[in-house]
PDB file of N, CA and C in Angstrom:
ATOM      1  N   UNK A   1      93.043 142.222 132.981  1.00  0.00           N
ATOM      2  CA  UNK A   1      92.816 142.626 131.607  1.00  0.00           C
ATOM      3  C   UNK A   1      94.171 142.927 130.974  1.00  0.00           C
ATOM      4  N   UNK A   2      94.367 141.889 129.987  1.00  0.00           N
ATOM      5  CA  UNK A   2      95.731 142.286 129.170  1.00  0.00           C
ATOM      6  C   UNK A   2      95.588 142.368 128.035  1.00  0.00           C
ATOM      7  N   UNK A   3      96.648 143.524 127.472  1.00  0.00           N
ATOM      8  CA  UNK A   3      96.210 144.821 126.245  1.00  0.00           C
ATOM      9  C   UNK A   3      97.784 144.078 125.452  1.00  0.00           C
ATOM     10  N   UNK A   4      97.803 144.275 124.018  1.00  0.00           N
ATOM     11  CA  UNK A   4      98.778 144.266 123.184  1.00  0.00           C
ATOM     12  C   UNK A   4      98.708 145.299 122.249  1.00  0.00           C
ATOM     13  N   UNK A   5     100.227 146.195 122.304  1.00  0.00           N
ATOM     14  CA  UNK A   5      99.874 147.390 120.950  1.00  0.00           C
ATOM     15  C   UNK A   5     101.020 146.794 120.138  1.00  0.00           C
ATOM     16  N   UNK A   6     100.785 147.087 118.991  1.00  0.00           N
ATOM     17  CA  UNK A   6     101.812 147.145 118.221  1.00  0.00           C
ATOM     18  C   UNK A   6     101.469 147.949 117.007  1.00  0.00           C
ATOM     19  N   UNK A   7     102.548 148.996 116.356  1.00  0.00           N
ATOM     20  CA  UNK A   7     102.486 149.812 115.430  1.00  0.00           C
ATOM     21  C   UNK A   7     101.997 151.206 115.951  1.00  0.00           C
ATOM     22  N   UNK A   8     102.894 151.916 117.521  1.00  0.00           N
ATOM     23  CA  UNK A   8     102.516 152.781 117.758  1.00  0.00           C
ATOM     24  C   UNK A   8     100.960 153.011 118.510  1.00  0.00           C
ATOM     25  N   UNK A   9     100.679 151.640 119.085  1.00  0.00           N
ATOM     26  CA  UNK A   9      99.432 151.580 119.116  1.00  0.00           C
ATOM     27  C   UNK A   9      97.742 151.497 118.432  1.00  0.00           C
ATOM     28  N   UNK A  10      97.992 151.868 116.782  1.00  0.00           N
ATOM     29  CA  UNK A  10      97.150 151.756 115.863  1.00  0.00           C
ATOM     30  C   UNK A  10      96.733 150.128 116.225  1.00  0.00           C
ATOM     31  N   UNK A  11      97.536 148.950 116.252  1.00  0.00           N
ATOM     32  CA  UNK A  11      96.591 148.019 116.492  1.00  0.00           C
ATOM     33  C   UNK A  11      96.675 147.243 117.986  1.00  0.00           C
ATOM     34  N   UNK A  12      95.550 147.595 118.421  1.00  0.00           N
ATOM     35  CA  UNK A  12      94.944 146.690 119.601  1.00  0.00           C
ATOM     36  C   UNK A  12      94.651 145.448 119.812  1.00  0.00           C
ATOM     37  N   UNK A  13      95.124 144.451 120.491  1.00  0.00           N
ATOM     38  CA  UNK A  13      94.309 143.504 121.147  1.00  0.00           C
ATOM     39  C   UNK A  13      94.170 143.435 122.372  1.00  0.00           C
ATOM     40  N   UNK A  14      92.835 142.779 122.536  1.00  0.00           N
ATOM     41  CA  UNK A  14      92.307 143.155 123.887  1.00  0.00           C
ATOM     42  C   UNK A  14      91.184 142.363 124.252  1.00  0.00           C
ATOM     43  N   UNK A  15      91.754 141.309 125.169  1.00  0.00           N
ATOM     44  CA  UNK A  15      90.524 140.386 125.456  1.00  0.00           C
ATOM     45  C   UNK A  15      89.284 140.486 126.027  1.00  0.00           C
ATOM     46  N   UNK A  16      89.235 141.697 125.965  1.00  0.00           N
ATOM     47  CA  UNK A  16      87.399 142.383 126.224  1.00  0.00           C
ATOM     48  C   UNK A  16      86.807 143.373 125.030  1.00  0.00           C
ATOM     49  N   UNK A  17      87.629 143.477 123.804  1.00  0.00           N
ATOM     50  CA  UNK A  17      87.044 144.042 122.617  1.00  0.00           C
ATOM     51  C   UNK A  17      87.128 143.275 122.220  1.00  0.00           C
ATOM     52  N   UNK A  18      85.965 142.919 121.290  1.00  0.00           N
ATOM     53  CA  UNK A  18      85.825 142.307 119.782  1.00  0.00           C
ATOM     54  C   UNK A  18      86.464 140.732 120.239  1.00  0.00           C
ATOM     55  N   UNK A  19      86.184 140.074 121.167  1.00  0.00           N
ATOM     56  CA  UNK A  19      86.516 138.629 121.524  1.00  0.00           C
ATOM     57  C   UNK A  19      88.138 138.328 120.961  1.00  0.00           C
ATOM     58  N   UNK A  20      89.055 139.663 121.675  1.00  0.00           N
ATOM     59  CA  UNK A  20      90.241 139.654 121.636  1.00  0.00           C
ATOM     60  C   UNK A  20      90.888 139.648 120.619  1.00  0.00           C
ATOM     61  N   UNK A  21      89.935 139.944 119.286  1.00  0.00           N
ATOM     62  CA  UNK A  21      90.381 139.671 117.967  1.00  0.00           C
ATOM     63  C   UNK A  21      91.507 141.444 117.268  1.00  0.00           C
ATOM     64  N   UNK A  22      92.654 141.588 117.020  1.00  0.00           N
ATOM     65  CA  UNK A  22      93.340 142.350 116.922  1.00  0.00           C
ATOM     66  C   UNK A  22      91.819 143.546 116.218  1.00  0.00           C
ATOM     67  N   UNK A  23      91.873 144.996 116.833  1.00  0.00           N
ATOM     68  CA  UNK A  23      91.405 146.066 116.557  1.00  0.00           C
ATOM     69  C   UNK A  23      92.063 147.040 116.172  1.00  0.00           C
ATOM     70  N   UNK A  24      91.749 148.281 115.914  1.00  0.00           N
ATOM     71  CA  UNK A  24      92.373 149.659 115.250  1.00  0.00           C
ATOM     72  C   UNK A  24      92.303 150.934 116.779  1.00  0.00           C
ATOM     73  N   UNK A  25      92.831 151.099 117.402  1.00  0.00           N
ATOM     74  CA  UNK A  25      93.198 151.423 118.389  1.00  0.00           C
ATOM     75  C   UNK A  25      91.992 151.825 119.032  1.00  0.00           C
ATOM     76  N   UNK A  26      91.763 150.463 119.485  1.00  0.00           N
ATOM     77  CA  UNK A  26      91.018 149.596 120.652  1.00  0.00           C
ATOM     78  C   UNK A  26      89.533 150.376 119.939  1.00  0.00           C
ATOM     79  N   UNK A  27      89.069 150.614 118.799  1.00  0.00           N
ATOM     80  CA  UNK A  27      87.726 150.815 118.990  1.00  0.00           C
ATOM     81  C   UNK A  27      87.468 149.413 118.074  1.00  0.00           C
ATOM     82  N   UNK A  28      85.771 148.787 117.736  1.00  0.00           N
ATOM     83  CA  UNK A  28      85.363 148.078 117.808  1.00  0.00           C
ATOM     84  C   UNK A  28      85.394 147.331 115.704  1.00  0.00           C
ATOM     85  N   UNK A  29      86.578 147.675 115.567  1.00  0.00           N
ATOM     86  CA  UNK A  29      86.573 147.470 113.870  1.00  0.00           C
ATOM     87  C   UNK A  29      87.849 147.173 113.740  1.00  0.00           C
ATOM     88  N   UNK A  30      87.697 145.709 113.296  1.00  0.00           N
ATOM     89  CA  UNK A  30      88.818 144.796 113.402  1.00  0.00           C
ATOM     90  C   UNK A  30      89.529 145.047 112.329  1.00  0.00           C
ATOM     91  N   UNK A  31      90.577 144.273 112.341  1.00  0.00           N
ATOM     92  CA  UNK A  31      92.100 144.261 111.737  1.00  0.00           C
ATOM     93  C   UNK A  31      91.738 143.365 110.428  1.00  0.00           C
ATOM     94  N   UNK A  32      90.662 142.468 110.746  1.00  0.00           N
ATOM     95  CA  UNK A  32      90.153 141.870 109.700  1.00  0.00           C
ATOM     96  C   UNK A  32      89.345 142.227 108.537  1.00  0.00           C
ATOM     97  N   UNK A  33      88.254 143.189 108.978  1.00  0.00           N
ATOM     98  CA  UNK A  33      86.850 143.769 108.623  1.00  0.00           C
ATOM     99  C   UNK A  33      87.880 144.551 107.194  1.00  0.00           C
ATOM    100  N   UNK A  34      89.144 145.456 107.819  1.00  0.00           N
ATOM    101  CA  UNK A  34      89.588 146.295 106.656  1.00  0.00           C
ATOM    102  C   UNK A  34      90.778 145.264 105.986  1.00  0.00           C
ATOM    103  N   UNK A  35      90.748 144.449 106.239  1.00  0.00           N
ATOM    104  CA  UNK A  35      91.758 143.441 105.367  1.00  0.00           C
ATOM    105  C   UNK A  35      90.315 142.801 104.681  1.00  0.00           C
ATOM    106  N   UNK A  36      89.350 142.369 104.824  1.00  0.00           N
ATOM    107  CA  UNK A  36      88.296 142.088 104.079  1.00  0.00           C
ATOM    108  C   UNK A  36      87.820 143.005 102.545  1.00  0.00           C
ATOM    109  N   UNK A  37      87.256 144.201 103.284  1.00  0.00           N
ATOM    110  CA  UNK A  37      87.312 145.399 102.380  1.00  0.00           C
ATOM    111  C   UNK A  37      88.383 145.459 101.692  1.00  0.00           C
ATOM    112  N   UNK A  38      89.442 145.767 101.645  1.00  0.00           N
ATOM    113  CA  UNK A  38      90.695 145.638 100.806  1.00  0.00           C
ATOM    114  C   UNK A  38      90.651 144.532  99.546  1.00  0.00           C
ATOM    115  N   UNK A  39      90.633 143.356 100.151  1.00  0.00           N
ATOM    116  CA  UNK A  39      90.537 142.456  99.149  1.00  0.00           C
ATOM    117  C   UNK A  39      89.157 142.206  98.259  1.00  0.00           C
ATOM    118  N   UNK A  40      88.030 142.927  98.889  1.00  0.00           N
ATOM    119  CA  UNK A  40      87.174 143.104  97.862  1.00  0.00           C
ATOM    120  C   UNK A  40      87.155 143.875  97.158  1.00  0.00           C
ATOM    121  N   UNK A  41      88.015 144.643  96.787  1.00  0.00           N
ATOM    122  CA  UNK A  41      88.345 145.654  96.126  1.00  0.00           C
ATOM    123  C   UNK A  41      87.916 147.114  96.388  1.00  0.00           C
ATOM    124  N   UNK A  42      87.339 147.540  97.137  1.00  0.00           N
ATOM    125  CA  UNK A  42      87.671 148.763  98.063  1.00  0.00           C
ATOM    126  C   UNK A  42      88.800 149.731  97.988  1.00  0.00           C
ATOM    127  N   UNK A  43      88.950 150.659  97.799  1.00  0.00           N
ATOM    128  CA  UNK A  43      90.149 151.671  97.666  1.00  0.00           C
ATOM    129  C   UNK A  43      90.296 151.974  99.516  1.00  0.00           C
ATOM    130  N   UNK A  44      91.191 152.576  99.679  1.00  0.00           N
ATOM    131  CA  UNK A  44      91.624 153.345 101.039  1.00  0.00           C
ATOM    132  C   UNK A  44      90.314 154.585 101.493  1.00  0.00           C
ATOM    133  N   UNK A  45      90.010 155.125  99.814  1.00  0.00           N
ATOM    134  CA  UNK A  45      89.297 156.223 100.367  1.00  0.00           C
ATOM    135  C   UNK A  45      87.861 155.425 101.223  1.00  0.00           C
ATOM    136  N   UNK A  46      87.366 154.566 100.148  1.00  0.00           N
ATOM    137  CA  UNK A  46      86.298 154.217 100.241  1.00  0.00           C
ATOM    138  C   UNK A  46      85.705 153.976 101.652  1.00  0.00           C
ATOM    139  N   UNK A  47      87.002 153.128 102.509  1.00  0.00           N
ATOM    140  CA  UNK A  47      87.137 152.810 103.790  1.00  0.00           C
ATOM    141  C   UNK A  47      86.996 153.998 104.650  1.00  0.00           C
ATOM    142  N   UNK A  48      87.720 154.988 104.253  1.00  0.00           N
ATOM    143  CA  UNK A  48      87.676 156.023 105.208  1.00  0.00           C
ATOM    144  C   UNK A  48      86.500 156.686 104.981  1.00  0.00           C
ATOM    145  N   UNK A  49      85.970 156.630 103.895  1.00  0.00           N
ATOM    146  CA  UNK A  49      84.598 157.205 103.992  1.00  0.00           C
ATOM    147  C   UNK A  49      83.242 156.437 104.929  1.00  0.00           C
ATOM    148  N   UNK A  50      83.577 154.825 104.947  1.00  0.00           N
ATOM    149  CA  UNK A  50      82.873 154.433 105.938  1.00  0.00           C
ATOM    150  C   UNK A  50      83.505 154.463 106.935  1.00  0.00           C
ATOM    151  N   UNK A  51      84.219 154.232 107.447  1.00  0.00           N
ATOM    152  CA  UNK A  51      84.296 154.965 108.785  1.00  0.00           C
ATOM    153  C   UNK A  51      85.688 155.670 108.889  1.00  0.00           C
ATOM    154  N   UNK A  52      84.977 156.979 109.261  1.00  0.00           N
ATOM    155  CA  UNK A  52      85.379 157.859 109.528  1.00  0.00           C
ATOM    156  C   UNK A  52      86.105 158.730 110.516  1.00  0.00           C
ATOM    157  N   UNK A  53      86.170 157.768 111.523  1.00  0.00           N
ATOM    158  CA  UNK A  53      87.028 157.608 112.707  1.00  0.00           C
ATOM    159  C   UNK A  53      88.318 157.191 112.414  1.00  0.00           C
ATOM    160  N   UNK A  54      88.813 156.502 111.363  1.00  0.00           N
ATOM    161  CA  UNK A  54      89.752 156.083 110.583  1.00  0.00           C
ATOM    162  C   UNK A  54      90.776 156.924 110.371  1.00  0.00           C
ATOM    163  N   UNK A  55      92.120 156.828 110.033  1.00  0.00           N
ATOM    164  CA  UNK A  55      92.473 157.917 109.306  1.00  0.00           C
ATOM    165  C   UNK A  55      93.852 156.165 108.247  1.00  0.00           C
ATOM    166  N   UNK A  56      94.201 156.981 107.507  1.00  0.00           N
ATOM    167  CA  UNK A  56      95.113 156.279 106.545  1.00  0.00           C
ATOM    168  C   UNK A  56      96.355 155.997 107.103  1.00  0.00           C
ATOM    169  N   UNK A  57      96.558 156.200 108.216  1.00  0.00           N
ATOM    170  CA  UNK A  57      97.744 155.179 108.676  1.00  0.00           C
ATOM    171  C   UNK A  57      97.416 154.191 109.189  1.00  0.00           C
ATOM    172  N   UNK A  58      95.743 154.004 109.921  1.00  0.00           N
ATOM    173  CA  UNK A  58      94.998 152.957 110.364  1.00  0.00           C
ATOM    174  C   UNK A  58      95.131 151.413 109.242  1.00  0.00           C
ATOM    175  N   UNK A  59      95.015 151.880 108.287  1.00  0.00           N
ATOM    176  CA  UNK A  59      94.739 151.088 107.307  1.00  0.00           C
ATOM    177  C   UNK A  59      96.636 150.714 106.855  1.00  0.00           C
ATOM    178  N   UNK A  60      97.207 151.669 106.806  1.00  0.00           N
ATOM    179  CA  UNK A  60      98.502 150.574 106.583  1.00  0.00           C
ATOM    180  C   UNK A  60      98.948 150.186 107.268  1.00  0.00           C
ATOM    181  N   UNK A  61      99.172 150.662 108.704  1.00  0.00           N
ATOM    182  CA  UNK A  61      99.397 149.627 109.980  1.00  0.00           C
ATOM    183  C   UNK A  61      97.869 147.987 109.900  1.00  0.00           C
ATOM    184  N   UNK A  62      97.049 148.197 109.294  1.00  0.00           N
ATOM    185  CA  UNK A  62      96.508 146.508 109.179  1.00  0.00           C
ATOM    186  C   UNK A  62      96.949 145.706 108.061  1.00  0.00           C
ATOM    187  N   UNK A  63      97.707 146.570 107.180  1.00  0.00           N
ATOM    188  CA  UNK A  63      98.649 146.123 105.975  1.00  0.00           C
ATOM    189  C   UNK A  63      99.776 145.488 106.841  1.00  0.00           C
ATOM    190  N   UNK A  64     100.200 145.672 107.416  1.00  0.00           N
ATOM    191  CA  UNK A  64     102.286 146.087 107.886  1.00  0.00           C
ATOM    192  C   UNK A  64     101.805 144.721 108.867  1.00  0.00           C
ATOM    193  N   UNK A  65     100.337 144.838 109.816  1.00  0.00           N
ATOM    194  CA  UNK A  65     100.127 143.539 110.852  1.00  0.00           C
ATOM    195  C   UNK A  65     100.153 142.628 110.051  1.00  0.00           C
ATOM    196  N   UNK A  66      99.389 142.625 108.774  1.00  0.00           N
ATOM    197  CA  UNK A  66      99.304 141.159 108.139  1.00  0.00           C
ATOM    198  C   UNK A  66     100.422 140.592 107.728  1.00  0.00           C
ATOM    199  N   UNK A  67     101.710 141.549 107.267  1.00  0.00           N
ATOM    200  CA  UNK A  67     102.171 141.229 106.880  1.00  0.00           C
ATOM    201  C   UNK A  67     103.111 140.651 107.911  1.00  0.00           C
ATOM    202  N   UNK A  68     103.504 141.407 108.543  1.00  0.00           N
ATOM    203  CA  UNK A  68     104.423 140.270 110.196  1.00  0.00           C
ATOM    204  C   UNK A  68     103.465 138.894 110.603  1.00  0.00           C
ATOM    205  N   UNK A  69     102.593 138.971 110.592  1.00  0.00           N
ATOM    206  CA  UNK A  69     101.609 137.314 110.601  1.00  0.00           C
ATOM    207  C   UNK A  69     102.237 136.666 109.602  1.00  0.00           C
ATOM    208  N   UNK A  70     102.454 137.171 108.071  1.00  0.00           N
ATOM    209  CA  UNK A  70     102.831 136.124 107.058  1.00  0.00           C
ATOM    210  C   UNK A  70     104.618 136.029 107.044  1.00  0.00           C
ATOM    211  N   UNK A  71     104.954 136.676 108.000  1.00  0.00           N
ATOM    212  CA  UNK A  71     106.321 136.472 108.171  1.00  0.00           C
ATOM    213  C   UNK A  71     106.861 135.168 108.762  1.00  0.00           C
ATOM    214  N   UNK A  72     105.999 134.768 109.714  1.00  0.00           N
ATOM    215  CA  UNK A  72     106.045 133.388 110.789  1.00  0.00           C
ATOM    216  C   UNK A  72     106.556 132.282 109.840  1.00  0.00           C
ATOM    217  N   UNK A  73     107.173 131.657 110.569  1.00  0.00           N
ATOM    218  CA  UNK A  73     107.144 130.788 110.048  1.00  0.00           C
ATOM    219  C   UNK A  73     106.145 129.502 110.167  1.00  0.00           C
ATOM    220  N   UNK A  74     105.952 128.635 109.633  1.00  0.00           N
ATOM    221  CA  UNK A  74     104.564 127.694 109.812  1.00  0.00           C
ATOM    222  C   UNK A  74     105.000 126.580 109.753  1.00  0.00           C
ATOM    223  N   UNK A  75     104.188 125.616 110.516  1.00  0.00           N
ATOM    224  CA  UNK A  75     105.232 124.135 110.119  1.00  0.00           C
ATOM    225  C   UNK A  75     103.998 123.071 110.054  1.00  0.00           C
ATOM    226  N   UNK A  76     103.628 122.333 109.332  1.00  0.00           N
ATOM    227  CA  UNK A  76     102.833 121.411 108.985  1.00  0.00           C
ATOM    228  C   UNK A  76     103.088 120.152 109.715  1.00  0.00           C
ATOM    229  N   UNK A  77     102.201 119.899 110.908  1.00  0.00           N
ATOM    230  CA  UNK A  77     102.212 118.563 111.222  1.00  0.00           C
ATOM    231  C   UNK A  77     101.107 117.956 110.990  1.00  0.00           C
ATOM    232  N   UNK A  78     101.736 116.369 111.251  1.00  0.00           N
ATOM    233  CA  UNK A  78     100.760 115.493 110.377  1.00  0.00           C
ATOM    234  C   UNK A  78     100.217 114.923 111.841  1.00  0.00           C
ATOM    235  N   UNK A  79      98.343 114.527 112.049  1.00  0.00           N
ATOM    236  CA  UNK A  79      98.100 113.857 113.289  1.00  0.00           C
ATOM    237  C   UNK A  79      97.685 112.766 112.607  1.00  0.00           C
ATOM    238  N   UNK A  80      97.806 112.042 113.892  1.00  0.00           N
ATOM    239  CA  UNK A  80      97.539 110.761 113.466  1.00  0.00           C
ATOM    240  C   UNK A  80      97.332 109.790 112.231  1.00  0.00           C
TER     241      UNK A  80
END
């Protein structure tokens, strides 16, 4: 079983939670779910009011992950 933290541990991956998909320190509410909420327009509080296990650094460490993802660089190949 191999674990990845990054951001102090706030985000988890872990190929036996959530089908290894990056989490909020390792419980079962992805990195995605509050990048979803966010862009539907959702405030911070709103989030923390649904869950409540949360606290507000949770949520900008899934800010700070997305944003090192859009740091990569990407390269477009063409198949066949």
């Amino acid at each position: 079983m191999e674990k990845s933290m990054f951001f102090d541990g706030r985000i988890i991956i872990d190929a036996d939670v959530c089908n290894g998909r990056p989490t909020i320190r390792g419980q079962r509410i992805t990195v995605q779910s509050i990048l979803e909420y966010l862009s539907a327009g959702d405030s911070e509080a709103d989030i923390l009011t649904e869950y409540p296990s949360l606290e507000s650094a949770d949520i900008r460490a899934c800010l700070a992950f997305a944003g090192q993802l859009m740091a990569q660089r990407y390269d477009i190949l063409k198949v066949a």
